[in-house]
Structure formats: C-alpha cells, structure tokens
PDB file of N, CA and C in Angstrom:
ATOM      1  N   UNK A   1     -24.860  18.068  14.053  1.00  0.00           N
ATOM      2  CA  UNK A   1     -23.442  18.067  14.375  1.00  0.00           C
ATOM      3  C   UNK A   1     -23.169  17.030  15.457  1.00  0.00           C
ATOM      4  N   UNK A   2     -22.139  16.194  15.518  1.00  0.00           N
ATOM      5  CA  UNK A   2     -21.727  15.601  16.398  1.00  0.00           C
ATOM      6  C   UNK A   2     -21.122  15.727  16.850  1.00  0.00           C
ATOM      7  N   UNK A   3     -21.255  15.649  18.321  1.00  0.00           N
ATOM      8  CA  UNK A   3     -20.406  16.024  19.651  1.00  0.00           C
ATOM      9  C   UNK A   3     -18.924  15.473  19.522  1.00  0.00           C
ATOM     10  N   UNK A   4     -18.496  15.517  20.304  1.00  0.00           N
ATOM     11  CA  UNK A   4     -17.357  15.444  20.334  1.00  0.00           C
ATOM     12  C   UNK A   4     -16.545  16.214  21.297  1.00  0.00           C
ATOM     13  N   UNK A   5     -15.442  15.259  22.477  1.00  0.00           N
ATOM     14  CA  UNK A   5     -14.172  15.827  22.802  1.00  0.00           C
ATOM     15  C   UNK A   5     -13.272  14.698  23.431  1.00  0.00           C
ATOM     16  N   UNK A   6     -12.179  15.583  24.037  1.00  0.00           N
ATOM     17  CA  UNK A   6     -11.161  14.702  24.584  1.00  0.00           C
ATOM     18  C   UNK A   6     -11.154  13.388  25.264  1.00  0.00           C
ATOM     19  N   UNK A   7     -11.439  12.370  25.755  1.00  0.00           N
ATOM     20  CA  UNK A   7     -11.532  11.645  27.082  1.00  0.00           C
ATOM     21  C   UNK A   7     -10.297  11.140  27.870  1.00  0.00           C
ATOM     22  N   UNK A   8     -10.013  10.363  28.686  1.00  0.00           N
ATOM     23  CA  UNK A   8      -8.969   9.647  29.024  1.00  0.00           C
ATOM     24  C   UNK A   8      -9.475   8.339  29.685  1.00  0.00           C
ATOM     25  N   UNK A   9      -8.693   7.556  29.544  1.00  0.00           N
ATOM     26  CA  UNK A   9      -8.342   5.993  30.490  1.00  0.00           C
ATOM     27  C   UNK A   9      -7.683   6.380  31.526  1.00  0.00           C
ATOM     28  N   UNK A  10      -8.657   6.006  32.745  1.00  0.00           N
ATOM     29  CA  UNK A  10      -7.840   5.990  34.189  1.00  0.00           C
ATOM     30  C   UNK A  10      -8.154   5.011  34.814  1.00  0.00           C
ATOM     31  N   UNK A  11      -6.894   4.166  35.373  1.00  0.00           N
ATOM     32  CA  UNK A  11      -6.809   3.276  35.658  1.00  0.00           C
ATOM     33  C   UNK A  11      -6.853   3.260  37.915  1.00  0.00           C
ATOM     34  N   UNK A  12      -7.547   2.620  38.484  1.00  0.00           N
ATOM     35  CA  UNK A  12      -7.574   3.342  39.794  1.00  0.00           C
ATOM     36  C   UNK A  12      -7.056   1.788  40.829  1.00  0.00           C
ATOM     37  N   UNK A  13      -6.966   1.457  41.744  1.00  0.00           N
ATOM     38  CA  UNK A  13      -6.604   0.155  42.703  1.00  0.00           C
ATOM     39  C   UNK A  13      -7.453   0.619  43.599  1.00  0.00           C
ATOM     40  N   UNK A  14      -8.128  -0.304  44.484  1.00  0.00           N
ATOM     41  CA  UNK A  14      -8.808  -0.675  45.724  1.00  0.00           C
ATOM     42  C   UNK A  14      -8.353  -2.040  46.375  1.00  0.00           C
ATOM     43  N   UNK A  15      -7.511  -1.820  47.576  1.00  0.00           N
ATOM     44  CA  UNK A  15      -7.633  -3.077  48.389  1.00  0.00           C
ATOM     45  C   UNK A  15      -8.577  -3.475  49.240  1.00  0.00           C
ATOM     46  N   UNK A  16      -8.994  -4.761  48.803  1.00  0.00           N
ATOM     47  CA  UNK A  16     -10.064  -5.244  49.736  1.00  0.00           C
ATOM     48  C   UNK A  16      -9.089  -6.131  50.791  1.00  0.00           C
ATOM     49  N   UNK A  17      -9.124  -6.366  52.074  1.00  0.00           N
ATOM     50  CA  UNK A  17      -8.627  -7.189  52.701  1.00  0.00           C
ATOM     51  C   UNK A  17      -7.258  -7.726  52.273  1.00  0.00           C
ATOM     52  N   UNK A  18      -6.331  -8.662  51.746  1.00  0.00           N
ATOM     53  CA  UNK A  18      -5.263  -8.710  51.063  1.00  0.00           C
ATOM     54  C   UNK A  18      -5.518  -8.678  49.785  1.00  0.00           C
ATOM     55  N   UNK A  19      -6.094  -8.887  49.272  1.00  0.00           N
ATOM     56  CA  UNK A  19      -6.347  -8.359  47.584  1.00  0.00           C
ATOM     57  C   UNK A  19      -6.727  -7.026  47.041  1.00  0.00           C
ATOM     58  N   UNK A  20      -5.603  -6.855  46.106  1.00  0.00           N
ATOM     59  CA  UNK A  20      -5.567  -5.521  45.529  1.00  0.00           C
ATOM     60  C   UNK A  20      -6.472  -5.609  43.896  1.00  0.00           C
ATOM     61  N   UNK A  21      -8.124  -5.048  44.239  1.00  0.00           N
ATOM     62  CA  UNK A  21      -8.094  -4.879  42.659  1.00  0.00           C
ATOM     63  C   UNK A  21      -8.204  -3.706  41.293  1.00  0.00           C
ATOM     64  N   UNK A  22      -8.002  -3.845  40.208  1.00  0.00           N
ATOM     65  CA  UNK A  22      -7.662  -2.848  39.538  1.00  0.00           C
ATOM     66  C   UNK A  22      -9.375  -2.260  38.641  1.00  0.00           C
ATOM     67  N   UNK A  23      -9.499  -1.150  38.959  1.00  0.00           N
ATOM     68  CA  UNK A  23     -10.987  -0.666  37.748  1.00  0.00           C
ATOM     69  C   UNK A  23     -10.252   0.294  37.197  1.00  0.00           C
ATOM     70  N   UNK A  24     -10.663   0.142  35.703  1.00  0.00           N
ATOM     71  CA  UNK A  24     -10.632   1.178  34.480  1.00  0.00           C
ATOM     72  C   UNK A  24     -11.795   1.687  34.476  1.00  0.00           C
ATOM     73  N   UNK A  25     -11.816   2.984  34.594  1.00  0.00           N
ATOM     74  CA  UNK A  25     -12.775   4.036  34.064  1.00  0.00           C
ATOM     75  C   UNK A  25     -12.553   4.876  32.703  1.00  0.00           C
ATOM     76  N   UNK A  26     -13.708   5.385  32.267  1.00  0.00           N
ATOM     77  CA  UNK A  26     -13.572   6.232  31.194  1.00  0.00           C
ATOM     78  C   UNK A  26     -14.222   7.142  30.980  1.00  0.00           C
ATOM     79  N   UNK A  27     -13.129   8.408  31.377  1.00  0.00           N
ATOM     80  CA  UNK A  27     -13.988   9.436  31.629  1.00  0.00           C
ATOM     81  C   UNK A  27     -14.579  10.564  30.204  1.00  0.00           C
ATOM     82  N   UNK A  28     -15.524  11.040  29.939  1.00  0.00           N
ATOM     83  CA  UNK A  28     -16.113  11.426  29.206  1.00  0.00           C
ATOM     84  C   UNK A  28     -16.788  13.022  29.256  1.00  0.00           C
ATOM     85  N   UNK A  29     -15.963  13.752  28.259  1.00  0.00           N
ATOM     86  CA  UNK A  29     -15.769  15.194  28.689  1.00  0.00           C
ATOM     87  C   UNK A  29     -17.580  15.596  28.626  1.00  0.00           C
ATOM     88  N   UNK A  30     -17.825  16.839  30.007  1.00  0.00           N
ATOM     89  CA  UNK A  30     -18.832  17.412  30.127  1.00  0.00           C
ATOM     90  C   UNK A  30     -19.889  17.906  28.929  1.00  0.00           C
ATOM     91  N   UNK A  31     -18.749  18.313  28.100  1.00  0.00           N
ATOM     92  CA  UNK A  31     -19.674  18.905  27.144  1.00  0.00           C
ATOM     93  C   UNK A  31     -20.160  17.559  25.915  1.00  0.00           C
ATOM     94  N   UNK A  32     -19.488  16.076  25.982  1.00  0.00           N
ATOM     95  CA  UNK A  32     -20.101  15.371  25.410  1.00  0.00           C
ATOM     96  C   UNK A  32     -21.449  14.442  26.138  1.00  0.00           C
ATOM     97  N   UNK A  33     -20.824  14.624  27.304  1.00  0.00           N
ATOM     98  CA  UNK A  33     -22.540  14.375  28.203  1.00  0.00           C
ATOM     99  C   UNK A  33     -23.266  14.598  28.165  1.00  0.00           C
ATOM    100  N   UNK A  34     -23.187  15.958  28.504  1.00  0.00           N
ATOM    101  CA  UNK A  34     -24.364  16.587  28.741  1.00  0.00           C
ATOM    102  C   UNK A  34     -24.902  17.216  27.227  1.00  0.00           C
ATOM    103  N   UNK A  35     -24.571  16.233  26.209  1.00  0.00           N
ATOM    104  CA  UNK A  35     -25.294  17.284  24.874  1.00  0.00           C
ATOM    105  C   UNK A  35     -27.050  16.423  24.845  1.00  0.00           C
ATOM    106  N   UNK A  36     -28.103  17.010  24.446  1.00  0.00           N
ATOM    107  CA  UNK A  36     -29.091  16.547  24.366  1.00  0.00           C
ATOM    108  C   UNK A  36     -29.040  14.983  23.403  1.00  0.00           C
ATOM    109  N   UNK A  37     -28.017  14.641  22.723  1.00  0.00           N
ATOM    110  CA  UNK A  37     -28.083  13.393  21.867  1.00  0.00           C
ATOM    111  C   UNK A  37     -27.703  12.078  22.335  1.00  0.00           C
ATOM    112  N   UNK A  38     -26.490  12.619  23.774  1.00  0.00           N
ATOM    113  CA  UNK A  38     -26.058  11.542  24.390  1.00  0.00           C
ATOM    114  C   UNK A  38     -27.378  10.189  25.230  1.00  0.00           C
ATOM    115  N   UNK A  39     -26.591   9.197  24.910  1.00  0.00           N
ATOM    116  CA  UNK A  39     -27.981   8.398  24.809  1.00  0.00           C
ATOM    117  C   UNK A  39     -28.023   7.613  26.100  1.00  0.00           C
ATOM    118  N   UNK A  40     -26.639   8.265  27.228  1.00  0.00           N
ATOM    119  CA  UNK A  40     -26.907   7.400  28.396  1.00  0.00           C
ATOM    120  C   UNK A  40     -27.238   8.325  29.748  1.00  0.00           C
ATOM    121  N   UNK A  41     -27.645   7.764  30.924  1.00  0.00           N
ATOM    122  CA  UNK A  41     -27.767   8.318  32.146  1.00  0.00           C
ATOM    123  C   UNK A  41     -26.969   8.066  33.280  1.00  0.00           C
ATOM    124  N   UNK A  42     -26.810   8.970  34.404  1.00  0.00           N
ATOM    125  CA  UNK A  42     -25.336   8.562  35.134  1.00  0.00           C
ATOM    126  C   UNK A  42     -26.282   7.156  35.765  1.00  0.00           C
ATOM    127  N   UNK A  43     -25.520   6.274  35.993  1.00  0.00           N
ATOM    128  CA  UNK A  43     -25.764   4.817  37.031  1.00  0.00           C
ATOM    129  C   UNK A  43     -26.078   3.677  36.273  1.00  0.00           C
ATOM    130  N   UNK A  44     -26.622   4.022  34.729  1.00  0.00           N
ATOM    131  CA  UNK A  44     -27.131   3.320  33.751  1.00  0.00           C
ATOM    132  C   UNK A  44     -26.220   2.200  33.632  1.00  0.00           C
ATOM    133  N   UNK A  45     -26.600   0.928  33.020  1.00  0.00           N
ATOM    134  CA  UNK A  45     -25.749  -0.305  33.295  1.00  0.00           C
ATOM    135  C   UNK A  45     -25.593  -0.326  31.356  1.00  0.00           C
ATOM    136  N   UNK A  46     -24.131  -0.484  31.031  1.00  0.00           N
ATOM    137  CA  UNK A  46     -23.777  -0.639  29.354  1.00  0.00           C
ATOM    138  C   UNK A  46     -23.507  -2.221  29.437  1.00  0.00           C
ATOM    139  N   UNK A  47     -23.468  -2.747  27.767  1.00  0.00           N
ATOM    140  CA  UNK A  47     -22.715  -3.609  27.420  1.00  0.00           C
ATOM    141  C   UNK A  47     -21.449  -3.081  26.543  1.00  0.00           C
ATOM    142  N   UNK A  48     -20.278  -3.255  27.013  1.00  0.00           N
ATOM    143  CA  UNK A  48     -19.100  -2.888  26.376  1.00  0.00           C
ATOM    144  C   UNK A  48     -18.488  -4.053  25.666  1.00  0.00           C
ATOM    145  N   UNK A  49     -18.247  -3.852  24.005  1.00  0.00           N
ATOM    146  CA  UNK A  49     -17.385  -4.835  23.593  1.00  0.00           C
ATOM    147  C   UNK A  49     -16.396  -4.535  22.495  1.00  0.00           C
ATOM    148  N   UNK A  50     -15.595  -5.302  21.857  1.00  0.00           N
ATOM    149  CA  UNK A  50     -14.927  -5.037  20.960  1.00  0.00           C
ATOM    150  C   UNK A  50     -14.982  -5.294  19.675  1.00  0.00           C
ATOM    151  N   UNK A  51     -15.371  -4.642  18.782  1.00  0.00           N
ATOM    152  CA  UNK A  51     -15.600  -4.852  17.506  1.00  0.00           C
ATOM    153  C   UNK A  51     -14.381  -4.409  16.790  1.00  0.00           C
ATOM    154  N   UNK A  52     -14.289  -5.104  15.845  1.00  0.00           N
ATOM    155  CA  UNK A  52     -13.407  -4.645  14.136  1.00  0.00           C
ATOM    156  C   UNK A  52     -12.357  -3.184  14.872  1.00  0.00           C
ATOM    157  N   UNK A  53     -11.927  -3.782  15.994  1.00  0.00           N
ATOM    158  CA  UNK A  53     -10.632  -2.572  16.881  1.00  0.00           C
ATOM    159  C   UNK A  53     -11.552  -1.435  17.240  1.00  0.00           C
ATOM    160  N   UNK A  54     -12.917  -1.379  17.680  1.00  0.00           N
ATOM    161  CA  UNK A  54     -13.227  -0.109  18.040  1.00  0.00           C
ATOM    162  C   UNK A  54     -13.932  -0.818  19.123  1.00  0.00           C
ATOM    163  N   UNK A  55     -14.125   0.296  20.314  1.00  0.00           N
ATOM    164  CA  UNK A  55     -15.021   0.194  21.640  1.00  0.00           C
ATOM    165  C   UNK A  55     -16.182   0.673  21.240  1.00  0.00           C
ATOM    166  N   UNK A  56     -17.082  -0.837  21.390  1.00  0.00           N
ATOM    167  CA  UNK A  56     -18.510  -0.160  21.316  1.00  0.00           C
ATOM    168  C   UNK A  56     -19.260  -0.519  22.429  1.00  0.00           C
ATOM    169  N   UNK A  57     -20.006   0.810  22.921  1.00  0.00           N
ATOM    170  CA  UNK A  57     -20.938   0.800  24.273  1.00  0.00           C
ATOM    171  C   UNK A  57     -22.528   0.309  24.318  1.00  0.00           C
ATOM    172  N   UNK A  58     -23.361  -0.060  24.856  1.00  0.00           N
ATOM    173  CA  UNK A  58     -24.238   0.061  24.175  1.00  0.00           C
ATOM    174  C   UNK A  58     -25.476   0.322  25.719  1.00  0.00           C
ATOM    175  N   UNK A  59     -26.544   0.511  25.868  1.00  0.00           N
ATOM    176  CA  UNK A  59     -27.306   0.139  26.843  1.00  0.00           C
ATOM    177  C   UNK A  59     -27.699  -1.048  27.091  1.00  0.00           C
ATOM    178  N   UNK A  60     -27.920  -1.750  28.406  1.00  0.00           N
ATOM    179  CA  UNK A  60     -27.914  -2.787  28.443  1.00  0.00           C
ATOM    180  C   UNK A  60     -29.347  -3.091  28.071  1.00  0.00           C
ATOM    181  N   UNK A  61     -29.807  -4.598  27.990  1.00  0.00           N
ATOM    182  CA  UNK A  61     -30.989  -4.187  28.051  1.00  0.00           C
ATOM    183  C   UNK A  61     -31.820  -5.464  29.074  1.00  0.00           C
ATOM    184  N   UNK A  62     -32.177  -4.756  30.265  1.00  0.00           N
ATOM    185  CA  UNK A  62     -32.875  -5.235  31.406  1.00  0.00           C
ATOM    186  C   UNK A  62     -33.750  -6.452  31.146  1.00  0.00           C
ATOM    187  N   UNK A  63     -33.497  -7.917  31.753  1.00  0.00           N
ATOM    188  CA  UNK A  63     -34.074  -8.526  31.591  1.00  0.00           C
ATOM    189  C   UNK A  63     -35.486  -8.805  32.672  1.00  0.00           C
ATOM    190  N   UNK A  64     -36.645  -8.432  31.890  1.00  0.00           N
ATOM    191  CA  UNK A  64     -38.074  -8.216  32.939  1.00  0.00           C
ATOM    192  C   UNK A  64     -38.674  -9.201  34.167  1.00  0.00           C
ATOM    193  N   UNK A  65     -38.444  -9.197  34.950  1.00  0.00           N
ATOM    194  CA  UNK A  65     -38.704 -10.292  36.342  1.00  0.00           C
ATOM    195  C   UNK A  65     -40.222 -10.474  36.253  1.00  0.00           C
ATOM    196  N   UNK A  66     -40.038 -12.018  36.263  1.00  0.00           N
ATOM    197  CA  UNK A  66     -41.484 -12.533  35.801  1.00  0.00           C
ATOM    198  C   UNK A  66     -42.071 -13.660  37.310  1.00  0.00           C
TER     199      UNK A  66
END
C-alpha cells in the first residue's frame, strides 16, 4: 500500500541585514514520514526538479572527496 496524505507549501521571509529573503518549504504529513518505505532522512540533501508538470525529489548523490 502506498502512503499517502495531505501536505502544504509554506512560504516563510528572513531578513538578513537589508535584504529580505524568501524559502519555500514543504511540509510532509507525519504519517507519510515516518512510514518504513519513505526513502529520506531528516537533514538529508535532495535534488528537486521538474518533470512532465510533476515535482520530482530525489536523493542527492554525494560526490566522494579524493
């Protein structure tokens, strides 16, 4: 079965010094988090993009310091 619930777009401002800037968050209901299938961790770094009109997330993937 796939999870599933509500989310929302919230949009928040922080002024730094005279510049005001804007972050979108997206918040993501508890019970789709925390289901054992969800495939991310809190702090984890995504690639977000836009495909064929849908938001797709993905994990990033760490490039290894050599």
């Amino acid at each position: 079965m796939v999870s599933q619930g509500l989310g929302r777009i919230v949009i928040r401002y922080s002024r730094v010094g005279n510049k005001v800037y804007t972050k979108f968050f997206i918040y993501i209901p508890t019970s789709v988090a925390k289901d054992s299938s969800f495939p991310f961790k809190p702090g984890e770094r995504v690639i977000i993009r836009i495909q064929d009109n849908k938001l797709i997330v993905e994990p990033a993937e760490l490039e290894e310091k050599t």
